[in-house]
PDB file of N, CA and C in Angstrom:
ATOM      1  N   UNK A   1      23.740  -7.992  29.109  1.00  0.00           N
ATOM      2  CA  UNK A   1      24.459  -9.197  29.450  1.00  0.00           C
ATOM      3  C   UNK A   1      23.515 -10.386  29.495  1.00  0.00           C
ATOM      4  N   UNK A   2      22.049  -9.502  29.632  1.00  0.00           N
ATOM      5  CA  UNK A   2      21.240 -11.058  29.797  1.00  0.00           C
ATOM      6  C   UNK A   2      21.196 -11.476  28.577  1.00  0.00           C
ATOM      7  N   UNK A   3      20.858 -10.569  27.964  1.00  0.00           N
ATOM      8  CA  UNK A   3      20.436 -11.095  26.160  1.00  0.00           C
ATOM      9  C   UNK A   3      21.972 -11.934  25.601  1.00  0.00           C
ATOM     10  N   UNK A   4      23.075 -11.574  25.859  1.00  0.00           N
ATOM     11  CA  UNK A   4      23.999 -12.429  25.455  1.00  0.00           C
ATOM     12  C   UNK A   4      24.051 -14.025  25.723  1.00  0.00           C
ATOM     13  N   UNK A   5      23.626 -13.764  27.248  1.00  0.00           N
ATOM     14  CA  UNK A   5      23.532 -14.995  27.596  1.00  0.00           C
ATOM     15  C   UNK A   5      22.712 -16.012  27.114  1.00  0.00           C
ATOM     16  N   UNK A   6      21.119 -15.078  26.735  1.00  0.00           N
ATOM     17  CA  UNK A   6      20.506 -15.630  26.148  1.00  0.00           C
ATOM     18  C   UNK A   6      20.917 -16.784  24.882  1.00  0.00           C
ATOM     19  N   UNK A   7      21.725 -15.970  24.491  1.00  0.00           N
ATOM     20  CA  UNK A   7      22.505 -16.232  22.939  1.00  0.00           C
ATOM     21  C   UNK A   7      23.536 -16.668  22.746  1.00  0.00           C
ATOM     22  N   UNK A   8      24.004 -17.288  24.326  1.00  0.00           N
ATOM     23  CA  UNK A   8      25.480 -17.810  24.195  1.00  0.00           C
ATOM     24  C   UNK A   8      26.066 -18.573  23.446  1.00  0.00           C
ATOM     25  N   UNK A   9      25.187 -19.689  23.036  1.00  0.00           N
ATOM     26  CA  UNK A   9      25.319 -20.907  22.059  1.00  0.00           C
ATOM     27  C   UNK A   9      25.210 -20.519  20.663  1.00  0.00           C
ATOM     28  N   UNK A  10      24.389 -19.434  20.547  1.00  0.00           N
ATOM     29  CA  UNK A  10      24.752 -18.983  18.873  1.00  0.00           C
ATOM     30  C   UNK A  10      25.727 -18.366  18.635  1.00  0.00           C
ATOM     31  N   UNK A  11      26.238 -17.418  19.903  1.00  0.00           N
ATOM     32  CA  UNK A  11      27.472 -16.543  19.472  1.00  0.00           C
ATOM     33  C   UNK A  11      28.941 -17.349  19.728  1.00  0.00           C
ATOM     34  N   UNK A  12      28.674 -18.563  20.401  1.00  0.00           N
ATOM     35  CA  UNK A  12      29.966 -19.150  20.346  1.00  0.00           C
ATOM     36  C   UNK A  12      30.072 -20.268  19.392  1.00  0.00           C
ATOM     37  N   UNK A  13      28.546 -20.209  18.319  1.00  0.00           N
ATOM     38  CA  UNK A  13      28.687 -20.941  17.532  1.00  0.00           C
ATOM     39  C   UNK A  13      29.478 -20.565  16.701  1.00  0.00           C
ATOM     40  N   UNK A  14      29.624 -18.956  16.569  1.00  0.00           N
ATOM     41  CA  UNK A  14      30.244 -18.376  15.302  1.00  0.00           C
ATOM     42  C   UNK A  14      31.635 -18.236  15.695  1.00  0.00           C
ATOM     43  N   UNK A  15      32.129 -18.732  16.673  1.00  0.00           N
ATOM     44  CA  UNK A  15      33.793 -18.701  16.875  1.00  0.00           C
ATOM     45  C   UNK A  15      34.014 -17.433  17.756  1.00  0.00           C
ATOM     46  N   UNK A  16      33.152 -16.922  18.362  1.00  0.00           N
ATOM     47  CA  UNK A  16      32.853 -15.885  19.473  1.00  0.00           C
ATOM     48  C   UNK A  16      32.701 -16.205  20.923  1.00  0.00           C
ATOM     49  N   UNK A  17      34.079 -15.107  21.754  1.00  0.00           N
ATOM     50  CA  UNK A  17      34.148 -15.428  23.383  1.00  0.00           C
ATOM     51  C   UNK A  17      33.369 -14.742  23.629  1.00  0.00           C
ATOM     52  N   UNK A  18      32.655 -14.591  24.268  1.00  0.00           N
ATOM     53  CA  UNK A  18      32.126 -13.588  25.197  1.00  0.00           C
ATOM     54  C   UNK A  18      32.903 -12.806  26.618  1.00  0.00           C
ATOM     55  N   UNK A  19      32.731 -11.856  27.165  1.00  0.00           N
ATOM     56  CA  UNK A  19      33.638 -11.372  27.970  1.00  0.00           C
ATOM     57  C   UNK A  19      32.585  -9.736  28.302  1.00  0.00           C
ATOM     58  N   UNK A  20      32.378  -9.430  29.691  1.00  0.00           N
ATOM     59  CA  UNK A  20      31.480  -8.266  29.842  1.00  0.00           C
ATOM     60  C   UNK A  20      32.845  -7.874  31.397  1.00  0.00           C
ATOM     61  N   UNK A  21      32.762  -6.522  31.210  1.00  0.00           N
ATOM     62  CA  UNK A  21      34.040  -5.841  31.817  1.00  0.00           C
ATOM     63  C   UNK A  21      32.540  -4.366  32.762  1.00  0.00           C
ATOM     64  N   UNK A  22      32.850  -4.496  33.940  1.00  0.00           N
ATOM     65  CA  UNK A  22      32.302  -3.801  34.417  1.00  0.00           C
ATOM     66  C   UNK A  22      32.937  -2.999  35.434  1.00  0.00           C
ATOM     67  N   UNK A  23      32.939  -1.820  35.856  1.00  0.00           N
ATOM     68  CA  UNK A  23      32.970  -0.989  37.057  1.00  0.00           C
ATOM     69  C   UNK A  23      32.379  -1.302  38.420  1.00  0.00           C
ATOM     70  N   UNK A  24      31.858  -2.385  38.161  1.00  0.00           N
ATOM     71  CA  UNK A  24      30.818  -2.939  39.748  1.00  0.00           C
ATOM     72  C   UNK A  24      32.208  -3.719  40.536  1.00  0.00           C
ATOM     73  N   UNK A  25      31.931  -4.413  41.371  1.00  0.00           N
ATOM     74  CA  UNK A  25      33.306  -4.678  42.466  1.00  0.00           C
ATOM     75  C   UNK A  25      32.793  -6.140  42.340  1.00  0.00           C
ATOM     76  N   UNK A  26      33.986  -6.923  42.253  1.00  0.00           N
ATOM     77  CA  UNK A  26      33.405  -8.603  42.134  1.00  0.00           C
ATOM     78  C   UNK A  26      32.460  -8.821  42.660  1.00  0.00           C
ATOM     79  N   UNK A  27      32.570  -8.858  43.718  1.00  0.00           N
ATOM     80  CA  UNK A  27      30.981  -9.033  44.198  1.00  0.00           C
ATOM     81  C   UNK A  27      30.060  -8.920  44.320  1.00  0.00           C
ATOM     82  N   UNK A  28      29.432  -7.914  43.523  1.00  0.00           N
ATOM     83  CA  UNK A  28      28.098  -7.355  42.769  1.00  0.00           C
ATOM     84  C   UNK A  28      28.279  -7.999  41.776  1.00  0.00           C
ATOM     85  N   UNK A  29      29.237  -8.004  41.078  1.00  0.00           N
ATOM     86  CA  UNK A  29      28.912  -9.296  39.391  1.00  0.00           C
ATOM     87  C   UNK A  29      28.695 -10.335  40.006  1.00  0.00           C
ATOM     88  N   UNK A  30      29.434 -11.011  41.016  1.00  0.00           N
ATOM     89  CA  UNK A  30      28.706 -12.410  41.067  1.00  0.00           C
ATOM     90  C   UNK A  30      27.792 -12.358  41.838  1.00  0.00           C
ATOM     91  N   UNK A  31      27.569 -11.672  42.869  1.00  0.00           N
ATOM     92  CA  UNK A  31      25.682 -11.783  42.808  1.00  0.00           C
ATOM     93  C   UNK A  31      24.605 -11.656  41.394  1.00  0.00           C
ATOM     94  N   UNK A  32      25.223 -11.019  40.637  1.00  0.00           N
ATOM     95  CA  UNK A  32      24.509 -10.580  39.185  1.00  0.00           C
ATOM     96  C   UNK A  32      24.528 -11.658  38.696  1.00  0.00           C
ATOM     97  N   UNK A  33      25.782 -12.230  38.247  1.00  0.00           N
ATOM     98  CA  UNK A  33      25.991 -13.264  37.408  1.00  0.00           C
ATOM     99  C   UNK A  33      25.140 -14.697  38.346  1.00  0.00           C
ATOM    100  N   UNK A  34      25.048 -14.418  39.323  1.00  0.00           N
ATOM    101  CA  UNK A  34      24.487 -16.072  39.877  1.00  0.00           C
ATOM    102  C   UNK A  34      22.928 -15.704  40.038  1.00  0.00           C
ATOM    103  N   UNK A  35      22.232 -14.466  40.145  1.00  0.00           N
ATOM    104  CA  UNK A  35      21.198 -14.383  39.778  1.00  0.00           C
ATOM    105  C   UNK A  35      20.421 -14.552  38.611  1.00  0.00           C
ATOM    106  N   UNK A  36      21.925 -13.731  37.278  1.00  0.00           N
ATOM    107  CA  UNK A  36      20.737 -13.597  36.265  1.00  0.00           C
ATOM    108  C   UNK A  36      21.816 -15.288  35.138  1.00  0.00           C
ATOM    109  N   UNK A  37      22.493 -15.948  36.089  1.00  0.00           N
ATOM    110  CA  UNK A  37      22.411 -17.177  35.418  1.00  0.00           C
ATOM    111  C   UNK A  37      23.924 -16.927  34.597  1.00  0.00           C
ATOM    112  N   UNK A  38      24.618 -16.097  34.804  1.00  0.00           N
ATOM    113  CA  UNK A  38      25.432 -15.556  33.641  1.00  0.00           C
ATOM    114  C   UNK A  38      26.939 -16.759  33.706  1.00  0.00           C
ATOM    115  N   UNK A  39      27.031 -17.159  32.404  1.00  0.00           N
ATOM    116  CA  UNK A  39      28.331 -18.060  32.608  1.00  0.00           C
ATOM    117  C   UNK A  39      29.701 -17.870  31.710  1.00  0.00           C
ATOM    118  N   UNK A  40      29.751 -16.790  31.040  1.00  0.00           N
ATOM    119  CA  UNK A  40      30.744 -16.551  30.877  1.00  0.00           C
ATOM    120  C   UNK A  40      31.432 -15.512  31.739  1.00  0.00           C
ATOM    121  N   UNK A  41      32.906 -14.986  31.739  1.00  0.00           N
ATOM    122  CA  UNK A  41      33.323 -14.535  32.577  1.00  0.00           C
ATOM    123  C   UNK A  41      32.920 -12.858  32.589  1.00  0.00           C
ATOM    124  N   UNK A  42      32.840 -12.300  33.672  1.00  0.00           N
ATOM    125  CA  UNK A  42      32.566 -10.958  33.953  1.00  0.00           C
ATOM    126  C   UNK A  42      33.565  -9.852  34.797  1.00  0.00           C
ATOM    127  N   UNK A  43      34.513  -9.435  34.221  1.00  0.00           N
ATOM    128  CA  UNK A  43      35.728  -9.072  35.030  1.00  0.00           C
ATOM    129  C   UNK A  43      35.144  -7.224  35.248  1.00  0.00           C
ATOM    130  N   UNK A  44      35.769  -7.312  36.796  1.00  0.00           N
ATOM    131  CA  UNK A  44      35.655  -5.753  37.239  1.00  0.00           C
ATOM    132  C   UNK A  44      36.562  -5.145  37.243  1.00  0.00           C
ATOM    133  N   UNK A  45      35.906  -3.697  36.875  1.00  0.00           N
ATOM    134  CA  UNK A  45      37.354  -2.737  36.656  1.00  0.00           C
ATOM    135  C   UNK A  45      36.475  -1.438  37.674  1.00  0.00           C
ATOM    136  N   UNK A  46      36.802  -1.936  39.018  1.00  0.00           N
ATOM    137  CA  UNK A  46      36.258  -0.971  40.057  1.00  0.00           C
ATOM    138  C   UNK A  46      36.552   0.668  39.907  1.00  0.00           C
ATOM    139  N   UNK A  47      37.781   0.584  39.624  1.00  0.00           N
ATOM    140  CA  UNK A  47      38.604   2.327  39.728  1.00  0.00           C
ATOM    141  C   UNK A  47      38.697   2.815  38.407  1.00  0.00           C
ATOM    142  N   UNK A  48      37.603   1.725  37.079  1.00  0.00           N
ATOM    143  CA  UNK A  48      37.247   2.708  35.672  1.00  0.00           C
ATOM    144  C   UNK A  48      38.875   2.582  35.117  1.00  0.00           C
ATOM    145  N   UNK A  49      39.893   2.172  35.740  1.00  0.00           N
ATOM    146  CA  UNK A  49      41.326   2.104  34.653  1.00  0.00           C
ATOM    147  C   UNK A  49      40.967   1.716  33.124  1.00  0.00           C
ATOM    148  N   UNK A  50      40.570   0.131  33.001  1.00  0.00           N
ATOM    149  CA  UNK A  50      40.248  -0.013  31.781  1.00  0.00           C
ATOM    150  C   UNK A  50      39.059   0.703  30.825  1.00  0.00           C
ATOM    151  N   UNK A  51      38.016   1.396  31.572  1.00  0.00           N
ATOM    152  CA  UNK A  51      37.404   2.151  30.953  1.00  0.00           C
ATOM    153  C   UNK A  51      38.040   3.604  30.762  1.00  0.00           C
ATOM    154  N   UNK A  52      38.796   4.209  31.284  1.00  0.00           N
ATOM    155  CA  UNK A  52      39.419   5.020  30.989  1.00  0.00           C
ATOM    156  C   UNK A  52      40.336   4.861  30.019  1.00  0.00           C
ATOM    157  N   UNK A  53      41.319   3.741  29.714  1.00  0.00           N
ATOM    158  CA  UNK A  53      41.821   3.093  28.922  1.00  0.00           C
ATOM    159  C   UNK A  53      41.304   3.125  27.221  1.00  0.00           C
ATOM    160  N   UNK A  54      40.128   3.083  27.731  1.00  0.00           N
ATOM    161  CA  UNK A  54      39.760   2.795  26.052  1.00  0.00           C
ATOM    162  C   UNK A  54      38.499   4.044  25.846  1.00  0.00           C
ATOM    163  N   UNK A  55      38.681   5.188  26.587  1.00  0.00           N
ATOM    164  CA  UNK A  55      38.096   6.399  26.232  1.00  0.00           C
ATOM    165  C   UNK A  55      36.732   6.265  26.126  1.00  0.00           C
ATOM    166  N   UNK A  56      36.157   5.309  26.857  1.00  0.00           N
ATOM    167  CA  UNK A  56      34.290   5.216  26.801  1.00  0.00           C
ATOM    168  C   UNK A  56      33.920   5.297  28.105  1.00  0.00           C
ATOM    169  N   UNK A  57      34.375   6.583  28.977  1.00  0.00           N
ATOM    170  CA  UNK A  57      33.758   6.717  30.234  1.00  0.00           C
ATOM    171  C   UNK A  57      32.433   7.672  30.149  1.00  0.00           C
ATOM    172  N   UNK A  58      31.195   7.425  30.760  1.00  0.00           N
ATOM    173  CA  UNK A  58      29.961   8.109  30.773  1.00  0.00           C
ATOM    174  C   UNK A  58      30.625   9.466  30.948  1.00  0.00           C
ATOM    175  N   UNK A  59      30.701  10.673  30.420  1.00  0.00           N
ATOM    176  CA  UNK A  59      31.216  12.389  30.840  1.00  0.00           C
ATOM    177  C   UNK A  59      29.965  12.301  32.100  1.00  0.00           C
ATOM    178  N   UNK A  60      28.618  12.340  31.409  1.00  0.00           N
ATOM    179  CA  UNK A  60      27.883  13.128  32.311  1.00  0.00           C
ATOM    180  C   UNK A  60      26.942  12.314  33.596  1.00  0.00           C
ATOM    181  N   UNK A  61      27.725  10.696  33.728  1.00  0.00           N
ATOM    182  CA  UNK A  61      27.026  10.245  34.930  1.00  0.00           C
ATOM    183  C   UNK A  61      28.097  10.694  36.209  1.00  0.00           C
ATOM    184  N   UNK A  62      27.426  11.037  37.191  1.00  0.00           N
ATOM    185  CA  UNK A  62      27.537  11.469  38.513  1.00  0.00           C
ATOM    186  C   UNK A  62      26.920  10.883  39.480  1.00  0.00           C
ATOM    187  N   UNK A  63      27.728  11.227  40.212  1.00  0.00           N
ATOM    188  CA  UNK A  63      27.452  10.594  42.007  1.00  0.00           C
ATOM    189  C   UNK A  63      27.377   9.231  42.001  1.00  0.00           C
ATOM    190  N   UNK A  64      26.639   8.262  41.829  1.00  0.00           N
ATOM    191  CA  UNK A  64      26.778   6.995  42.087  1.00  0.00           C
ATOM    192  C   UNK A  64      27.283   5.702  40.830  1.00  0.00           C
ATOM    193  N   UNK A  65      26.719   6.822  40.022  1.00  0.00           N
ATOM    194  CA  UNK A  65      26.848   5.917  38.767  1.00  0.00           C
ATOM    195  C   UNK A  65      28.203   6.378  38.231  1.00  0.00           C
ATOM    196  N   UNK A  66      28.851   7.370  39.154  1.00  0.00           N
ATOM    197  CA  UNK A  66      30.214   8.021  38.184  1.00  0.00           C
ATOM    198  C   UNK A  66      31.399   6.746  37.561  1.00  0.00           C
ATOM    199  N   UNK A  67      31.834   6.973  36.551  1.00  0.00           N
ATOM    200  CA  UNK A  67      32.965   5.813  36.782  1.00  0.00           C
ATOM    201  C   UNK A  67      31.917   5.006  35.252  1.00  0.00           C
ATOM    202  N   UNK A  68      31.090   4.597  35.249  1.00  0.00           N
ATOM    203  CA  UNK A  68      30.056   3.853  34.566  1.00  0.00           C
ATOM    204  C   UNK A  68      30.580   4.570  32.878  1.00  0.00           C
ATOM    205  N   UNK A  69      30.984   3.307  32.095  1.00  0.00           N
ATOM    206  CA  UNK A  69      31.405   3.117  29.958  1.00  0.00           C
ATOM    207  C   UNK A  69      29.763   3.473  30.077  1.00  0.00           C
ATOM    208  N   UNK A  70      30.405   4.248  28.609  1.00  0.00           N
ATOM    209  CA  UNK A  70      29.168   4.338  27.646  1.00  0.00           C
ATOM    210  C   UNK A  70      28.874   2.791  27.222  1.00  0.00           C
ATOM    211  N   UNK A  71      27.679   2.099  27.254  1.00  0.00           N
ATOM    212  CA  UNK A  71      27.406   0.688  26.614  1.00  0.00           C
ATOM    213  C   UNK A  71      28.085   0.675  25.157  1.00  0.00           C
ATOM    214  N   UNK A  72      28.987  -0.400  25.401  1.00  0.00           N
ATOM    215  CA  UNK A  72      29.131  -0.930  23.821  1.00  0.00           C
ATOM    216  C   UNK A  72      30.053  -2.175  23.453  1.00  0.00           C
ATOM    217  N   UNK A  73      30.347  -2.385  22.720  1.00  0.00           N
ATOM    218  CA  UNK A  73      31.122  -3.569  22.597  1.00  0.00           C
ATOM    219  C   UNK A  73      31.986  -3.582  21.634  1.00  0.00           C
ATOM    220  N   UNK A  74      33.294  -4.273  22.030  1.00  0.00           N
ATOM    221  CA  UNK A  74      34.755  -4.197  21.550  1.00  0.00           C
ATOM    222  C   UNK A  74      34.879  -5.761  20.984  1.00  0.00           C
ATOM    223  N   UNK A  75      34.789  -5.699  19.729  1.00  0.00           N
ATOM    224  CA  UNK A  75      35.826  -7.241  18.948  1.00  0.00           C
ATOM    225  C   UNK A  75      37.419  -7.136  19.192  1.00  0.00           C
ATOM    226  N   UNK A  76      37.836  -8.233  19.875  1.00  0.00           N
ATOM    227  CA  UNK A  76      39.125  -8.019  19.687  1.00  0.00           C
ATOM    228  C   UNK A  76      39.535  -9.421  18.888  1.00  0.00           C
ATOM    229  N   UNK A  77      40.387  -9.319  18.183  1.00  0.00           N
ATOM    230  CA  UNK A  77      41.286 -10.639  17.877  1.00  0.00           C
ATOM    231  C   UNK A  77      42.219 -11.727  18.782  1.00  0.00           C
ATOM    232  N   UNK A  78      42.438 -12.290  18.438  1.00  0.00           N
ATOM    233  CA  UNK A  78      43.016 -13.338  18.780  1.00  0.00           C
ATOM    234  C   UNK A  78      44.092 -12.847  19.906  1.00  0.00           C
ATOM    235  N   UNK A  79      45.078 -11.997  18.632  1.00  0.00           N
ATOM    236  CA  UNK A  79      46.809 -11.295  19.777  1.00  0.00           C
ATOM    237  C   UNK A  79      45.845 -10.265  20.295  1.00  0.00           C
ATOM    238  N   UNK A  80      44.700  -9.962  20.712  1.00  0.00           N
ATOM    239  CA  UNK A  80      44.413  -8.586  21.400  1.00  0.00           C
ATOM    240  C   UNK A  80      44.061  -7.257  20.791  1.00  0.00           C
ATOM    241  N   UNK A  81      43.948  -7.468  19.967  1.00  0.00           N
ATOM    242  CA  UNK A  81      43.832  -6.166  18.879  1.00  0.00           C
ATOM    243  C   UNK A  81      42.392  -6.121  19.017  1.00  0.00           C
ATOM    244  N   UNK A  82      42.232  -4.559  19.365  1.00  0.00           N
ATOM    245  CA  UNK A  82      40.635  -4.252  18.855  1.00  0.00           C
ATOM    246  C   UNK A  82      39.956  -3.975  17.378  1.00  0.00           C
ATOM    247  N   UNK A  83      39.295  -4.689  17.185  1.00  0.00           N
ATOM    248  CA  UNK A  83      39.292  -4.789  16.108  1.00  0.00           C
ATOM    249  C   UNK A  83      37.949  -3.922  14.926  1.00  0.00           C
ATOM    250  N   UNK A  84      36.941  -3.885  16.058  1.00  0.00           N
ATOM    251  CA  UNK A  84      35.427  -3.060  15.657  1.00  0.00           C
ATOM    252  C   UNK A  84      35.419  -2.501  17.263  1.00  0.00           C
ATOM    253  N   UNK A  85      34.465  -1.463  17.600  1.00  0.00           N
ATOM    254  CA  UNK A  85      34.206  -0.821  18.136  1.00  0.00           C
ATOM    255  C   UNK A  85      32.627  -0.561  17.787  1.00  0.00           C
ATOM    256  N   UNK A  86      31.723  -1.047  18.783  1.00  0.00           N
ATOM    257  CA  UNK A  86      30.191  -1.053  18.338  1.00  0.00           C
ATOM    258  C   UNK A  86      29.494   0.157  19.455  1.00  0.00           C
ATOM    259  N   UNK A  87      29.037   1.270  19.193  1.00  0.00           N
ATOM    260  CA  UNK A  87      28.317   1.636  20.328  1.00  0.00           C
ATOM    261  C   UNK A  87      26.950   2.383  19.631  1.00  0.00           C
ATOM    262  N   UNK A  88      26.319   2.464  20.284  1.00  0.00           N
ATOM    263  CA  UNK A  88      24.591   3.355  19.963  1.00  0.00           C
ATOM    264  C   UNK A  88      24.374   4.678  21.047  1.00  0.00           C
ATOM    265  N   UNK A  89      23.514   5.008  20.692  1.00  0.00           N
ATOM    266  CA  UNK A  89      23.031   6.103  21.361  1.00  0.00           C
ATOM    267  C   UNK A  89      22.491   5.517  22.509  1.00  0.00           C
ATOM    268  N   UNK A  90      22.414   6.068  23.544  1.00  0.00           N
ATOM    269  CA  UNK A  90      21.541   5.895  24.599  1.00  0.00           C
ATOM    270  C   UNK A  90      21.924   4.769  25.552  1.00  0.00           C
ATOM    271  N   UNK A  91      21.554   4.437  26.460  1.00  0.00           N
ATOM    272  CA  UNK A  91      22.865   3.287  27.760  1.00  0.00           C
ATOM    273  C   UNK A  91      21.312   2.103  27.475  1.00  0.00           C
ATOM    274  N   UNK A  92      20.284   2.485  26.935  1.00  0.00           N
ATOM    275  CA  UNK A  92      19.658   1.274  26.833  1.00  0.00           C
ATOM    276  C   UNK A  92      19.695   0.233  25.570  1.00  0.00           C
ATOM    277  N   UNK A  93      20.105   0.952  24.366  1.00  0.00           N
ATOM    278  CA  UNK A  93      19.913   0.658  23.566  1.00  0.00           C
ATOM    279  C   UNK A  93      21.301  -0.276  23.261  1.00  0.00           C
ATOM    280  N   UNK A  94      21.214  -1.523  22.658  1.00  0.00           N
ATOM    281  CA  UNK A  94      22.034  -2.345  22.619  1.00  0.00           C
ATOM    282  C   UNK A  94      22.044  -3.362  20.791  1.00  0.00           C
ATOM    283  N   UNK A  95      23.172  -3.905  20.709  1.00  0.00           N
ATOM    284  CA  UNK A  95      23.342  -4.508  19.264  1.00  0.00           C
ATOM    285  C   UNK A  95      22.409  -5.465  19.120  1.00  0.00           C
ATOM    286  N   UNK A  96      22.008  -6.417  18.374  1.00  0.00           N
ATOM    287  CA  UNK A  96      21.579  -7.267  18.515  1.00  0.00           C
ATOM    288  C   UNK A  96      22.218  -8.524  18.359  1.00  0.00           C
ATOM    289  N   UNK A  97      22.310 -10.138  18.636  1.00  0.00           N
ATOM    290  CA  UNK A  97      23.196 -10.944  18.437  1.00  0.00           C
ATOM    291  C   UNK A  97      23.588 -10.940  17.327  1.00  0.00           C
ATOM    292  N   UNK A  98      22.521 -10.726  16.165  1.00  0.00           N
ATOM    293  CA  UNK A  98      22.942 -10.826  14.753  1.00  0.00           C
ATOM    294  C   UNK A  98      24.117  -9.853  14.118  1.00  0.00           C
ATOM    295  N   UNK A  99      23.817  -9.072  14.750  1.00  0.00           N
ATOM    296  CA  UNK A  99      24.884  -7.319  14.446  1.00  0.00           C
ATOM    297  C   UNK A  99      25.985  -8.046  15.132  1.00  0.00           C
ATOM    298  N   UNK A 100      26.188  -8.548  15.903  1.00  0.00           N
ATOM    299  CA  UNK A 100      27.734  -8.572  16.967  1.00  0.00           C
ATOM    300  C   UNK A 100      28.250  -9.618  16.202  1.00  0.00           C
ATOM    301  N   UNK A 101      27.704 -10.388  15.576  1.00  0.00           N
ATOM    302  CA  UNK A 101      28.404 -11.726  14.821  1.00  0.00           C
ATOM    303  C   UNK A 101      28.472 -11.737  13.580  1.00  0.00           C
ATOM    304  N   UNK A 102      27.864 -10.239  12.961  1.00  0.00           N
ATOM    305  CA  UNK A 102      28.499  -9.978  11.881  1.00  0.00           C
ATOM    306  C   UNK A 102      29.603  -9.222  12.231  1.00  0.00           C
ATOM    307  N   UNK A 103      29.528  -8.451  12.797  1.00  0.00           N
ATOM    308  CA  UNK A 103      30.593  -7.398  12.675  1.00  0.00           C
ATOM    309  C   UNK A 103      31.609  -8.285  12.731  1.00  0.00           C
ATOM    310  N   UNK A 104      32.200  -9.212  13.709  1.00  0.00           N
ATOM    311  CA  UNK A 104      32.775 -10.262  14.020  1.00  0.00           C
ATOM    312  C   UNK A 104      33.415 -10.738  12.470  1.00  0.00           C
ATOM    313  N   UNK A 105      32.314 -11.587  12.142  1.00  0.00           N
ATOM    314  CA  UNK A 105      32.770 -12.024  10.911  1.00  0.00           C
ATOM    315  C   UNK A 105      33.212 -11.005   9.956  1.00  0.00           C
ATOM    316  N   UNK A 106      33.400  -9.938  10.593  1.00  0.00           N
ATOM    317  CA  UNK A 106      33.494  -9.229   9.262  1.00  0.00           C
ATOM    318  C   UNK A 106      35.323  -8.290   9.178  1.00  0.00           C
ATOM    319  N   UNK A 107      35.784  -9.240  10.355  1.00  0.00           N
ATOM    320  CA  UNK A 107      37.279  -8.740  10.705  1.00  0.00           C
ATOM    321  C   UNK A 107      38.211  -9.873  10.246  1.00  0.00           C
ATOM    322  N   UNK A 108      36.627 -11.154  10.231  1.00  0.00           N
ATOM    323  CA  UNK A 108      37.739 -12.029   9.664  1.00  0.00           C
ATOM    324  C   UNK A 108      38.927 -12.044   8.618  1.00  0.00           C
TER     325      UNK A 108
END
């Protein structure tokens, strides 16, 4: 989320919202978000519905982290439609701005 932010102005150069959906409880995102500067919106999904929803719940995190998406990122369109589905191996490893704004452009 930081690196997006980093990149906010290029990725909304390309006609791109940004939007990060987490399992944390509002109030851990906005401590997050007012620490690490974050200004687009960050909506919580405490009880994992919407991550359950879209079938990217971690199987094998437990105990604290249970509940916690596999990292990845969803293009949707305009009416809501998902449109790409981006994920990698591993919860560290992430797209790069250039990858997310092609893929993007590439539903156009």
């Amino acid at each position: 989320m930081v690196q997006l932010q980093a990149d906010l102005k290029k990725i909304e150069a390309a006609g791109i919202r940004v939007v990060g959906i987490s399992y944390d409880a509002p109030d851990v995102l906005k401590k997050f978000a007012d620490q690490a500067k974050i200004t687009f919106p960050l909506l919580s999904d405490p009880d994992s519905k919407t991550i359950e929803a879209y079938h990217i719940r971690n199987a094998a995190a437990r105990g604290k982290a249970e509940g916690v998406p596999e990292p990845g990122t969803f293009i949707v369109d305009e009416k809501g439609i998902v449109r790409a589905k981006l994920f990698l191996e591993g919860y560290r490893n992430r797209h790069t701005t250039g990858e997310l704004i092609e893929a993007a452009r590439a539903i156009r």
